[in-house]
N, C-alpha and C. Protein backbone atom coordinates (compact mmCIF):
# COMPACT_ATOMS: atom_id res chain seq x y z
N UNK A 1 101.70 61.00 88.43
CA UNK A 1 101.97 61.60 87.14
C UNK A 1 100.91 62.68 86.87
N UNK A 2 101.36 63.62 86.11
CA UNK A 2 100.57 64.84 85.96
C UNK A 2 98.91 64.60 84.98
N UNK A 3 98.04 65.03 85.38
CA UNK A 3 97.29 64.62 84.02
C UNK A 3 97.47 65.56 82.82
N UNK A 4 98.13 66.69 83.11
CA UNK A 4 98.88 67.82 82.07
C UNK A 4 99.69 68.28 83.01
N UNK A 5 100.47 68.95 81.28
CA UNK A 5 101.23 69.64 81.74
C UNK A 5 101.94 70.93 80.86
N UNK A 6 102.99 71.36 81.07
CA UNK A 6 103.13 72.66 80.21
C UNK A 6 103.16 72.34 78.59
N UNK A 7 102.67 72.98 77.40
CA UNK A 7 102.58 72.44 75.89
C UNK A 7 104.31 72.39 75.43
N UNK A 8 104.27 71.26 74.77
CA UNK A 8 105.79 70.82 74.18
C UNK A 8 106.47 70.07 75.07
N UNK A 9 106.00 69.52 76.42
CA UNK A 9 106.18 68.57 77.75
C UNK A 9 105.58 67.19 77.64
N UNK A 10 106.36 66.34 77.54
CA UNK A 10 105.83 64.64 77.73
C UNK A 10 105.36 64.60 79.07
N UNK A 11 104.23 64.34 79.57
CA UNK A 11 104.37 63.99 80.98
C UNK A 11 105.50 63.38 81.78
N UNK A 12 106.07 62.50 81.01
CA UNK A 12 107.64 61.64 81.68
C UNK A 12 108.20 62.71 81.24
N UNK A 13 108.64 63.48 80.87
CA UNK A 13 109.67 64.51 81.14
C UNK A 13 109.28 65.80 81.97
N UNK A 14 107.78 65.92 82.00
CA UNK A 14 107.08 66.68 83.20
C UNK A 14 107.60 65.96 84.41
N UNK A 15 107.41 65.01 84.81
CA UNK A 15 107.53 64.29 86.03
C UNK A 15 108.97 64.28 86.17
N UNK A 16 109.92 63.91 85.20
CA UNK A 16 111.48 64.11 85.78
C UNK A 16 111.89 65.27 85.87
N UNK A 17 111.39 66.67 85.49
CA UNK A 17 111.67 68.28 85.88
C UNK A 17 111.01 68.40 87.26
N UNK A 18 109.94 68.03 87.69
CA UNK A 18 109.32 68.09 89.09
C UNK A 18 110.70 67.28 90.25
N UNK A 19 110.54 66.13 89.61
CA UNK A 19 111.45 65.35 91.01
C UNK A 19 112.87 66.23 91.06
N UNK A 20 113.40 67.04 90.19
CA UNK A 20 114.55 67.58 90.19
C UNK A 20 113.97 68.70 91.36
N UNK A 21 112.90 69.58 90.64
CA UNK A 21 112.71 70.88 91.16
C UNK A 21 112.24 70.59 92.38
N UNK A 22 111.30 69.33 92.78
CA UNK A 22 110.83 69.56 94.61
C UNK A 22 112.24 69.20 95.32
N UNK A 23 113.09 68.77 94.70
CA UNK A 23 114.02 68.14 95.93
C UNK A 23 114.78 69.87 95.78
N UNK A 24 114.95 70.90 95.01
CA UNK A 24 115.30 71.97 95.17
C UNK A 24 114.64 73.44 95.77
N UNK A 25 112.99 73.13 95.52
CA UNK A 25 112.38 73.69 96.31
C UNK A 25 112.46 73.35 97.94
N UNK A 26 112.88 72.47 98.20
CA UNK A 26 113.02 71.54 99.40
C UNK A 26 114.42 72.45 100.19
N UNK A 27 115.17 72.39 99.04
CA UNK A 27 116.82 72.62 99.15
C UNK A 27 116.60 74.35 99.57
N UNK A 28 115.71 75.26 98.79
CA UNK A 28 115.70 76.65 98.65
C UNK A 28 115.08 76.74 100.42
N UNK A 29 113.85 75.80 100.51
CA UNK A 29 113.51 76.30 101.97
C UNK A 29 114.35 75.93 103.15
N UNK A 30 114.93 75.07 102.97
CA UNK A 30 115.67 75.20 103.73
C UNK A 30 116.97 75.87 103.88
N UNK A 31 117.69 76.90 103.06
CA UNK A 31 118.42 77.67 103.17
C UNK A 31 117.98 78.60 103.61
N UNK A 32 116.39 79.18 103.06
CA UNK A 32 116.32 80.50 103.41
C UNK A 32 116.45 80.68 105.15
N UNK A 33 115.75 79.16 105.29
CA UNK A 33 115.56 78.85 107.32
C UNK A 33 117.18 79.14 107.54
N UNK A 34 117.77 78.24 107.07
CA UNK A 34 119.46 78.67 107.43
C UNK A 34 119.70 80.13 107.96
N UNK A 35 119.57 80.57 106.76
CA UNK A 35 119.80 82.32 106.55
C UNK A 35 119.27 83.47 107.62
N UNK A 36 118.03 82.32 108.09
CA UNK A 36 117.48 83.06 108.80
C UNK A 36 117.60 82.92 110.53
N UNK A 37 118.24 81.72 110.67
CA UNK A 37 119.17 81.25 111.91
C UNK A 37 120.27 81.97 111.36
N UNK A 38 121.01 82.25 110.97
CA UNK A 38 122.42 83.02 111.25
C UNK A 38 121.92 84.49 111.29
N UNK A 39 120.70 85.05 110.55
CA UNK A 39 120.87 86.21 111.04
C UNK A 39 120.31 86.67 112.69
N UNK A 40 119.80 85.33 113.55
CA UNK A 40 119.07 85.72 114.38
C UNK A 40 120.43 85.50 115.68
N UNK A 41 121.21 84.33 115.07
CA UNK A 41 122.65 84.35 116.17
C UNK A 41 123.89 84.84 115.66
N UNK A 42 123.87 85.71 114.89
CA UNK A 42 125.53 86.28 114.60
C UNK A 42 125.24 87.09 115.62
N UNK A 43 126.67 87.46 116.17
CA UNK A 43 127.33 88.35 117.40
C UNK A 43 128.45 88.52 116.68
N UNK A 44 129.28 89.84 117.68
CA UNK A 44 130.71 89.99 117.27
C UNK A 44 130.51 91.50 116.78
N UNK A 45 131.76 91.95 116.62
CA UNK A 45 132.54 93.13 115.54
C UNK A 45 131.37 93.30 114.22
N UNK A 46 131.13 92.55 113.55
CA UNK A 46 130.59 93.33 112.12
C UNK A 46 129.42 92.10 112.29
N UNK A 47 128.89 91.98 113.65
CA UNK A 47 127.42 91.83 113.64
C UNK A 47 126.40 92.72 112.81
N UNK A 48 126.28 94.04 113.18
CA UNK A 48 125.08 94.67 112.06
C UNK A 48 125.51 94.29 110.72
N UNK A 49 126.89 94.67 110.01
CA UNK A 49 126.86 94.62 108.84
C UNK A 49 126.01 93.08 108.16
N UNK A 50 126.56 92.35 108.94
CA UNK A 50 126.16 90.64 108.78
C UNK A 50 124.91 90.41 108.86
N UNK A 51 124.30 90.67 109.67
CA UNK A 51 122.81 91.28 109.96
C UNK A 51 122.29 91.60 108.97
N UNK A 52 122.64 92.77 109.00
CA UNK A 52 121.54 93.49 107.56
C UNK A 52 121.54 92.95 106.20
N UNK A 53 122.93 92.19 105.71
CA UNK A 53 123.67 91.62 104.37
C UNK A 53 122.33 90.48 104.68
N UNK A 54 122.07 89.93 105.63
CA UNK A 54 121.26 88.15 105.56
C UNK A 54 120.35 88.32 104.99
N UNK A 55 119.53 89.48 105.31
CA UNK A 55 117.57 89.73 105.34
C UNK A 55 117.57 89.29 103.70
N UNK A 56 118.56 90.80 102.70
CA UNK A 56 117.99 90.74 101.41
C UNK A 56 118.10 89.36 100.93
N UNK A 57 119.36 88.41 101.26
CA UNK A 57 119.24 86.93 100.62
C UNK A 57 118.12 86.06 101.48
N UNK A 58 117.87 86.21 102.36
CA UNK A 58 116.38 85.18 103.26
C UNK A 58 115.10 85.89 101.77
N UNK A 59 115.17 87.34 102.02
CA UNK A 59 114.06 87.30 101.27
C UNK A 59 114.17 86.75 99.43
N UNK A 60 115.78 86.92 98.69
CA UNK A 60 115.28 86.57 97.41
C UNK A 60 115.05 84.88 97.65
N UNK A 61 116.01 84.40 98.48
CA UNK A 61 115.63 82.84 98.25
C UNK A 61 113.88 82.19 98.66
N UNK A 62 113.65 83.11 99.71
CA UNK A 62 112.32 82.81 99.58
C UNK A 62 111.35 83.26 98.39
N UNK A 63 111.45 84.30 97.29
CA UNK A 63 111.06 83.79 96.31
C UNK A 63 111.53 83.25 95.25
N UNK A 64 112.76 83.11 95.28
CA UNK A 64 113.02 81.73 94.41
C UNK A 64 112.28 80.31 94.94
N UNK A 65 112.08 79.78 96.13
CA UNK A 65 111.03 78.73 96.32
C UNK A 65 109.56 79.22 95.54
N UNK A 66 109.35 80.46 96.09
CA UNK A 66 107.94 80.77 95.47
C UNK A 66 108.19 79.96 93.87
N UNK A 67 109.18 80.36 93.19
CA UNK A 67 109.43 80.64 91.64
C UNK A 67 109.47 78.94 91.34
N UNK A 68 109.68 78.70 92.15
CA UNK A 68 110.14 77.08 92.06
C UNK A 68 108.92 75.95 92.50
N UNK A 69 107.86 76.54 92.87
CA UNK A 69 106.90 76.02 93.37
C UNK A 69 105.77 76.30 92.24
N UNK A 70 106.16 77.04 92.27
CA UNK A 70 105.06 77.66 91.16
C UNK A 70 105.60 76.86 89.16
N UNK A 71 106.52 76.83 89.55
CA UNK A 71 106.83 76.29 88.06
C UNK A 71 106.33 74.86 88.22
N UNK A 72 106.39 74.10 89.53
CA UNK A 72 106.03 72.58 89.60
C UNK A 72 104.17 72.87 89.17
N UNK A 73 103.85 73.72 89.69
CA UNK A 73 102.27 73.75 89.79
C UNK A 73 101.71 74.00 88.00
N UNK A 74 102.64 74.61 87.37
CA UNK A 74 102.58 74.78 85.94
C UNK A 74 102.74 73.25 85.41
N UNK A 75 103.97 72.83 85.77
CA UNK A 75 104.23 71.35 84.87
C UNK A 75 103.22 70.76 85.37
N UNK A 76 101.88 70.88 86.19
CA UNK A 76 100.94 70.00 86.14
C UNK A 76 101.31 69.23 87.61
N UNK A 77 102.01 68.98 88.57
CA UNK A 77 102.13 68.70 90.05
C UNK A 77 102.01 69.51 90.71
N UNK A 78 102.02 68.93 92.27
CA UNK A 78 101.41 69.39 93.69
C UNK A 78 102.86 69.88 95.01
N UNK A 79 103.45 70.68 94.20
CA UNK A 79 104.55 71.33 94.81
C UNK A 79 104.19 71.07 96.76
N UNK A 80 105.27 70.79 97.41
CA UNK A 80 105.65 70.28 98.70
C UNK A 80 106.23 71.48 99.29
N UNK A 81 105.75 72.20 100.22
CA UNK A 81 106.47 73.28 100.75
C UNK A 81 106.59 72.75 102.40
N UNK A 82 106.16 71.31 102.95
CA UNK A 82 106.47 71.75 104.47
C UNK A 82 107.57 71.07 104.85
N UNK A 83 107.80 71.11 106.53
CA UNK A 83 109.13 70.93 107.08
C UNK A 83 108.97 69.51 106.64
N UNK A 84 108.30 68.15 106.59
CA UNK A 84 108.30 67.31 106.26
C UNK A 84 108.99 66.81 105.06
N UNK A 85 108.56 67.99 104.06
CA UNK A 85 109.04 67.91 102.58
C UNK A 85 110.71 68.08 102.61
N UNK A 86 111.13 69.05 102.96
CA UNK A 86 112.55 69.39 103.70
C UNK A 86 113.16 68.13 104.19
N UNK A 87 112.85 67.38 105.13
CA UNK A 87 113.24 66.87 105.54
C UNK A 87 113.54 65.06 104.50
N UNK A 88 112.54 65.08 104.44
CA UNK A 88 112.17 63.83 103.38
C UNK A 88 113.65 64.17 102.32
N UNK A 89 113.31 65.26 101.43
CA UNK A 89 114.11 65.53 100.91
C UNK A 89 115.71 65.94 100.70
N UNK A 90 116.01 65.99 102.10
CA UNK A 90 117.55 66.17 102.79
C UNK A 90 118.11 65.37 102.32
N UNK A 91 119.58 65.64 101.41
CA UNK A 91 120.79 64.65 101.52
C UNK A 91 121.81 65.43 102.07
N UNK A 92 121.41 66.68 102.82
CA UNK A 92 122.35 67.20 103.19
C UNK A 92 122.06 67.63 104.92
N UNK A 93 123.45 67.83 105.32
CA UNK A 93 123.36 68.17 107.13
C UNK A 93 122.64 69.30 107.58
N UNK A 94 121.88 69.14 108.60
CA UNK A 94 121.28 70.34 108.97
C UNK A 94 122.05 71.33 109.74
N UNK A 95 122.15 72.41 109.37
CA UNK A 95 123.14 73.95 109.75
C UNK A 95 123.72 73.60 110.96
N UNK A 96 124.79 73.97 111.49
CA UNK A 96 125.36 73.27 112.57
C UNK A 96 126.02 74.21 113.51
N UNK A 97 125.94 75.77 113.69
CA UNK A 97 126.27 76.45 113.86
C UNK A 97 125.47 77.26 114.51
N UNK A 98 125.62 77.48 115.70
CA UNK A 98 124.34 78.49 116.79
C UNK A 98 124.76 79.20 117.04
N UNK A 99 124.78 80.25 118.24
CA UNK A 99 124.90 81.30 118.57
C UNK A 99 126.71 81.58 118.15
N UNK A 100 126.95 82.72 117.75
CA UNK A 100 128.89 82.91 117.11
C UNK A 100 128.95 84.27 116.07
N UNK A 101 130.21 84.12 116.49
CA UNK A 101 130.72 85.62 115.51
C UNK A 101 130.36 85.50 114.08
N UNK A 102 130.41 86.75 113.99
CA UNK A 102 129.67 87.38 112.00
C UNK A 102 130.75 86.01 111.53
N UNK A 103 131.85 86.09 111.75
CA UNK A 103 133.01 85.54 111.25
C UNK A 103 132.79 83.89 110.66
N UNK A 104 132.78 83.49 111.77
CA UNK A 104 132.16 81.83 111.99
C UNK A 104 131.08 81.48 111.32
N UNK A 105 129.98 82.12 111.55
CA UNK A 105 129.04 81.95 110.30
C UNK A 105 129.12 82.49 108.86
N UNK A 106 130.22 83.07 108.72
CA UNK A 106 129.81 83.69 107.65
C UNK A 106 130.62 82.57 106.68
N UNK A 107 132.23 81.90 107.89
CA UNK A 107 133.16 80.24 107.09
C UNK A 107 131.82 79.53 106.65
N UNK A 108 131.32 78.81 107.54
CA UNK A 108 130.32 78.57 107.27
C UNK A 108 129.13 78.55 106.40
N UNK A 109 128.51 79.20 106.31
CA UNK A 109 127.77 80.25 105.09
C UNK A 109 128.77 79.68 103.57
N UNK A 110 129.61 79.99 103.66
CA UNK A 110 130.28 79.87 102.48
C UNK A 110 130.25 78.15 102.42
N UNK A 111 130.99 77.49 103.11
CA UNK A 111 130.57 76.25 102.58
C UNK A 111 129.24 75.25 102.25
N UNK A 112 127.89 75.88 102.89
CA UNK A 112 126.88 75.75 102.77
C UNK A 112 126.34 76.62 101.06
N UNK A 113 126.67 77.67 100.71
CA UNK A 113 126.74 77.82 98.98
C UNK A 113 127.50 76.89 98.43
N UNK A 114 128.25 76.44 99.01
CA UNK A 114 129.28 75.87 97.43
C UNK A 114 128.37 74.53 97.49
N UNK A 115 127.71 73.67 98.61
CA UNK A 115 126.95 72.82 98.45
C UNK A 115 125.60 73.49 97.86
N UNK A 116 125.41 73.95 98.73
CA UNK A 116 123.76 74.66 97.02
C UNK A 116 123.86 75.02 95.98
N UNK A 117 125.05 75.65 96.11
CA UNK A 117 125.02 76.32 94.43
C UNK A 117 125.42 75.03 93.20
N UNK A 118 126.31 73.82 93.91
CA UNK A 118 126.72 72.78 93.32
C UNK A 118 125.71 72.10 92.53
N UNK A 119 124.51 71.71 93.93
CA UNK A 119 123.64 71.01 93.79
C UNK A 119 122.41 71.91 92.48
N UNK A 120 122.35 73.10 92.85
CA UNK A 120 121.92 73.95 92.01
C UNK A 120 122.06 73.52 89.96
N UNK A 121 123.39 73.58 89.87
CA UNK A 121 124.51 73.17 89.20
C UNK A 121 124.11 72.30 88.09
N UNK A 122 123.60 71.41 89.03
CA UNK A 122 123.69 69.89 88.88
C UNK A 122 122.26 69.98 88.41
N UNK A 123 121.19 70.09 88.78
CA UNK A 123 119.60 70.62 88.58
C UNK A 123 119.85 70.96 86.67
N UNK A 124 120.48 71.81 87.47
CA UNK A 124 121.18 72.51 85.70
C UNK A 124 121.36 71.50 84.50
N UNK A 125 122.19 70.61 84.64
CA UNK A 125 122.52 70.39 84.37
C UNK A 125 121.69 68.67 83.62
N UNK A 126 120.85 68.42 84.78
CA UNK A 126 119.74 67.23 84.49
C UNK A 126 118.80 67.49 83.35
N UNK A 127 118.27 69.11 83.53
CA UNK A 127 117.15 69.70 83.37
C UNK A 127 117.60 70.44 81.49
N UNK A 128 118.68 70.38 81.54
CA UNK A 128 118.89 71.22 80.32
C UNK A 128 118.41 70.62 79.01
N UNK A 129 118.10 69.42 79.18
CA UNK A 129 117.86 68.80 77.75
C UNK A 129 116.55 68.55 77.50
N UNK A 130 115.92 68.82 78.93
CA UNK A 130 114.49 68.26 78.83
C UNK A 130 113.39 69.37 78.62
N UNK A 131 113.77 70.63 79.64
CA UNK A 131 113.00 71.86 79.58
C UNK A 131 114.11 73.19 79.53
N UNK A 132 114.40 73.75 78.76
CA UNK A 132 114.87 75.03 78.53
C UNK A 132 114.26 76.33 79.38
N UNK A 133 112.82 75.83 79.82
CA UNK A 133 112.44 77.02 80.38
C UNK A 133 112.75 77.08 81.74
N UNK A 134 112.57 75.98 82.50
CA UNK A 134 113.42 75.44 83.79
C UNK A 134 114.79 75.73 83.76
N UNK A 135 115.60 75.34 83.07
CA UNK A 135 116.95 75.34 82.88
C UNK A 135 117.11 76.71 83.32
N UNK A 136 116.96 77.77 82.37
CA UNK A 136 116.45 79.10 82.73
C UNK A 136 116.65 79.74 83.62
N UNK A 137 115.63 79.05 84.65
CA UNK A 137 114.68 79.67 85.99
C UNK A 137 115.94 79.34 86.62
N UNK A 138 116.80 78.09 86.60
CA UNK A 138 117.51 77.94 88.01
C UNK A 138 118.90 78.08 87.24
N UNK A 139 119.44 78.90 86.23
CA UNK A 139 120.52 79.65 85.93
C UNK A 139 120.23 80.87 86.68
N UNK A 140 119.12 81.49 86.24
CA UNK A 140 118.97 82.99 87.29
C UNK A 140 119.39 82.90 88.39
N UNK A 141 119.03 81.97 88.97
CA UNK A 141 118.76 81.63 90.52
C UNK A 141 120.17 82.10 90.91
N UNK A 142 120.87 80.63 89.96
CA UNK A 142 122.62 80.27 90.52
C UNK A 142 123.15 81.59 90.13
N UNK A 143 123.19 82.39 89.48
CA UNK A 143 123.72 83.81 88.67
C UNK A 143 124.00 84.58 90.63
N UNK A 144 122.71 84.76 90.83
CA UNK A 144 122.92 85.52 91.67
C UNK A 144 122.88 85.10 93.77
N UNK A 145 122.60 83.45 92.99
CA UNK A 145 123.38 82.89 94.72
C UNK A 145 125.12 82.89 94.78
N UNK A 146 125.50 83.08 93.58
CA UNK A 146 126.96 82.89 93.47
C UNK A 146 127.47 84.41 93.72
N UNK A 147 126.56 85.39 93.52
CA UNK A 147 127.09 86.45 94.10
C UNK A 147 126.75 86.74 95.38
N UNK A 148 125.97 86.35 96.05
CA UNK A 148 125.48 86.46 97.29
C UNK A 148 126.74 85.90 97.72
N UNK A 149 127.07 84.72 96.99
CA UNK A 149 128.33 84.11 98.11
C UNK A 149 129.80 85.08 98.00
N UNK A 150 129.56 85.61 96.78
CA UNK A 150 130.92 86.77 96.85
C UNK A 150 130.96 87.55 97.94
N UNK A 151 129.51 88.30 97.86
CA UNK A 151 129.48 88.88 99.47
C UNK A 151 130.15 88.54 100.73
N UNK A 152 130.19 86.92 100.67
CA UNK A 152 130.04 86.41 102.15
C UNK A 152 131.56 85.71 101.93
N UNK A 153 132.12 86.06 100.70
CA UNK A 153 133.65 85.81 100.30
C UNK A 153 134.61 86.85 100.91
N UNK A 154 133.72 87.93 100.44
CA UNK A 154 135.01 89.39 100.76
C UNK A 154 135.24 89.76 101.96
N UNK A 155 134.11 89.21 102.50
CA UNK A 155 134.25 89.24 104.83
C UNK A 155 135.72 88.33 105.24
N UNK A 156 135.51 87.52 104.28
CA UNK A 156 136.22 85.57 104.96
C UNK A 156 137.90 86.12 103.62
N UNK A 157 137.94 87.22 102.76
CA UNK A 157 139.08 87.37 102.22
C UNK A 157 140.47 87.82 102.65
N UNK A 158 141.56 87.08 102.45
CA UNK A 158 142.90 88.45 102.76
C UNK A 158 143.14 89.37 101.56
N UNK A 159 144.20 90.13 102.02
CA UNK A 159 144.63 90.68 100.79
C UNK A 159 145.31 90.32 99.75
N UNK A 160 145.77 88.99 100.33
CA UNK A 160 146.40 88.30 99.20
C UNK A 160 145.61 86.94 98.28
N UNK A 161 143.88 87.44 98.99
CA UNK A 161 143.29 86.83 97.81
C UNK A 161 142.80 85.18 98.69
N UNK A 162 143.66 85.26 99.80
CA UNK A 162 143.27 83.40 100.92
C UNK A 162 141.88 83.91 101.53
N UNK A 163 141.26 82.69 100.85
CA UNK A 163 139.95 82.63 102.25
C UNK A 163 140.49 81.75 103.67
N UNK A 164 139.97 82.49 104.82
CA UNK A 164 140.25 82.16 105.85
C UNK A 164 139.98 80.59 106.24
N UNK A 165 139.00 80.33 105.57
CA UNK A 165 138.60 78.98 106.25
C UNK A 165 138.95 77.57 104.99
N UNK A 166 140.00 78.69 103.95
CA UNK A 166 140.45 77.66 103.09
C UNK A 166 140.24 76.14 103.35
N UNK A 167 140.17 74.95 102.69
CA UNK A 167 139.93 73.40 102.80
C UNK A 167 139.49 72.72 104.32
N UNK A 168 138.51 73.30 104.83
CA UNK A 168 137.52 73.58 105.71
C UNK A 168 136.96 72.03 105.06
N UNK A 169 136.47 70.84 105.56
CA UNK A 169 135.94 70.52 105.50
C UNK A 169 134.36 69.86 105.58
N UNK A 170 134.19 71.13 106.66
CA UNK A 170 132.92 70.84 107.61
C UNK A 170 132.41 72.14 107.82
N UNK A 171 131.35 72.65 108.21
CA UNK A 171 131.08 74.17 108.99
C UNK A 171 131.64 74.13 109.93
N UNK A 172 131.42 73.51 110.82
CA UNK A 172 132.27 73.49 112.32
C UNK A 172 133.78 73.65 112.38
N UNK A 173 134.63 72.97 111.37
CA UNK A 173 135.97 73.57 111.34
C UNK A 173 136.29 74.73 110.07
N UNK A 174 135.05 75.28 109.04
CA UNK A 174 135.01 76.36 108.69
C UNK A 174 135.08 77.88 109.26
N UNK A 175 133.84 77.42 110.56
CA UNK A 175 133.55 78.48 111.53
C UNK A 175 134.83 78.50 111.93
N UNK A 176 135.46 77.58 112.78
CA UNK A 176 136.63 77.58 113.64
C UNK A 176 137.67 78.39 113.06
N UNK A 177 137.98 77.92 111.81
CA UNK A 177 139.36 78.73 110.97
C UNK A 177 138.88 79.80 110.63
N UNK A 178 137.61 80.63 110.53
CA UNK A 178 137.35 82.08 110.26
C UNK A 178 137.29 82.76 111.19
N UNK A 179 136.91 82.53 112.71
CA UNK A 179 137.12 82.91 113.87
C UNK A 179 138.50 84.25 113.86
């Protein structure tokens, strides 16, 4: 427990905004790693475009961890940034998708947001009654991971509006149906 923490903060409500935010700082580093495995194995047709689209989201999500680390260090805790922490903190599968077309990662990609941005969501949603200023921080966040995923929507779109890897349950048969 914190011995302080931000003014107008109970420590017990300091400490339940932390356990939300490390398991999402946890969540942020390990996407940006994601992000940063697909931009190092996409191949294919609209490899560069895919390429170049990854960098700017590797770099904002890496400072959204910054932003998210730094707010734990305010509420008065000892923010967790290593692979350990990641891992500890996983309820979710690790990226499953190696070397493959812009295409395949990008099915992919998309179902990997709708699980962050969910979980994101949900943060939201714990956090709203307790700290407003948190609440905040990870509305910004979701504002513009949800457009990042538009990006990675309009690759995987037809013209009649179907994503390719429609009720995809997995990356692996996401990738497959965007292929």
């Amino acid at each position: 427990m914190p011995s302080f923490t931000a003014p107008g903060l109970s420590n017990d409500a300091a400490n339940e905004v932390v356990g939300i935010l490390q398991e999402r700082l946890s969540a942020l580093n390990d996407l940006h790693l994601t992000l940063k495995h697909i931009h190092w194995n996409v191949v294919g047709a609209n490899f560069i475009g895919v390429h170049e689209m990854i960098d700017p989201q590797v770099e904002l999500v890496r400072g959204y961890a910054d932003t998210i680390a730094e707010r734990i260090a305010t509420l008065g805790a000892a923010p967790r940034g290593t692979a350990k922490a990641i891992e500890d903190d996983r309820s979710w599968s690790d990226y499953s998708i190696g070397r493959d077309t812009a295409q395949a990662h990008l099915g992919a990609l998309d179902l990997v947001y709708d699980g962050f941005i969910t979980s994101h969501r949900d943060g939201i949603s714990k956090i709203g009654d307790i700290d407003p200023i948190t609440e905040d921080i990870l509305i910004g966040q979701t504002a513009e991971l949800e457009k990042f995923q538009w990006f990675v929507r309009a690759h995987l779109e037809s013209y009649t509006g179907e994503l390719t890897h429609a009720g995809a349950s997995g990356e692996k048969e996401a990738a497959d149906a965007a292929r």
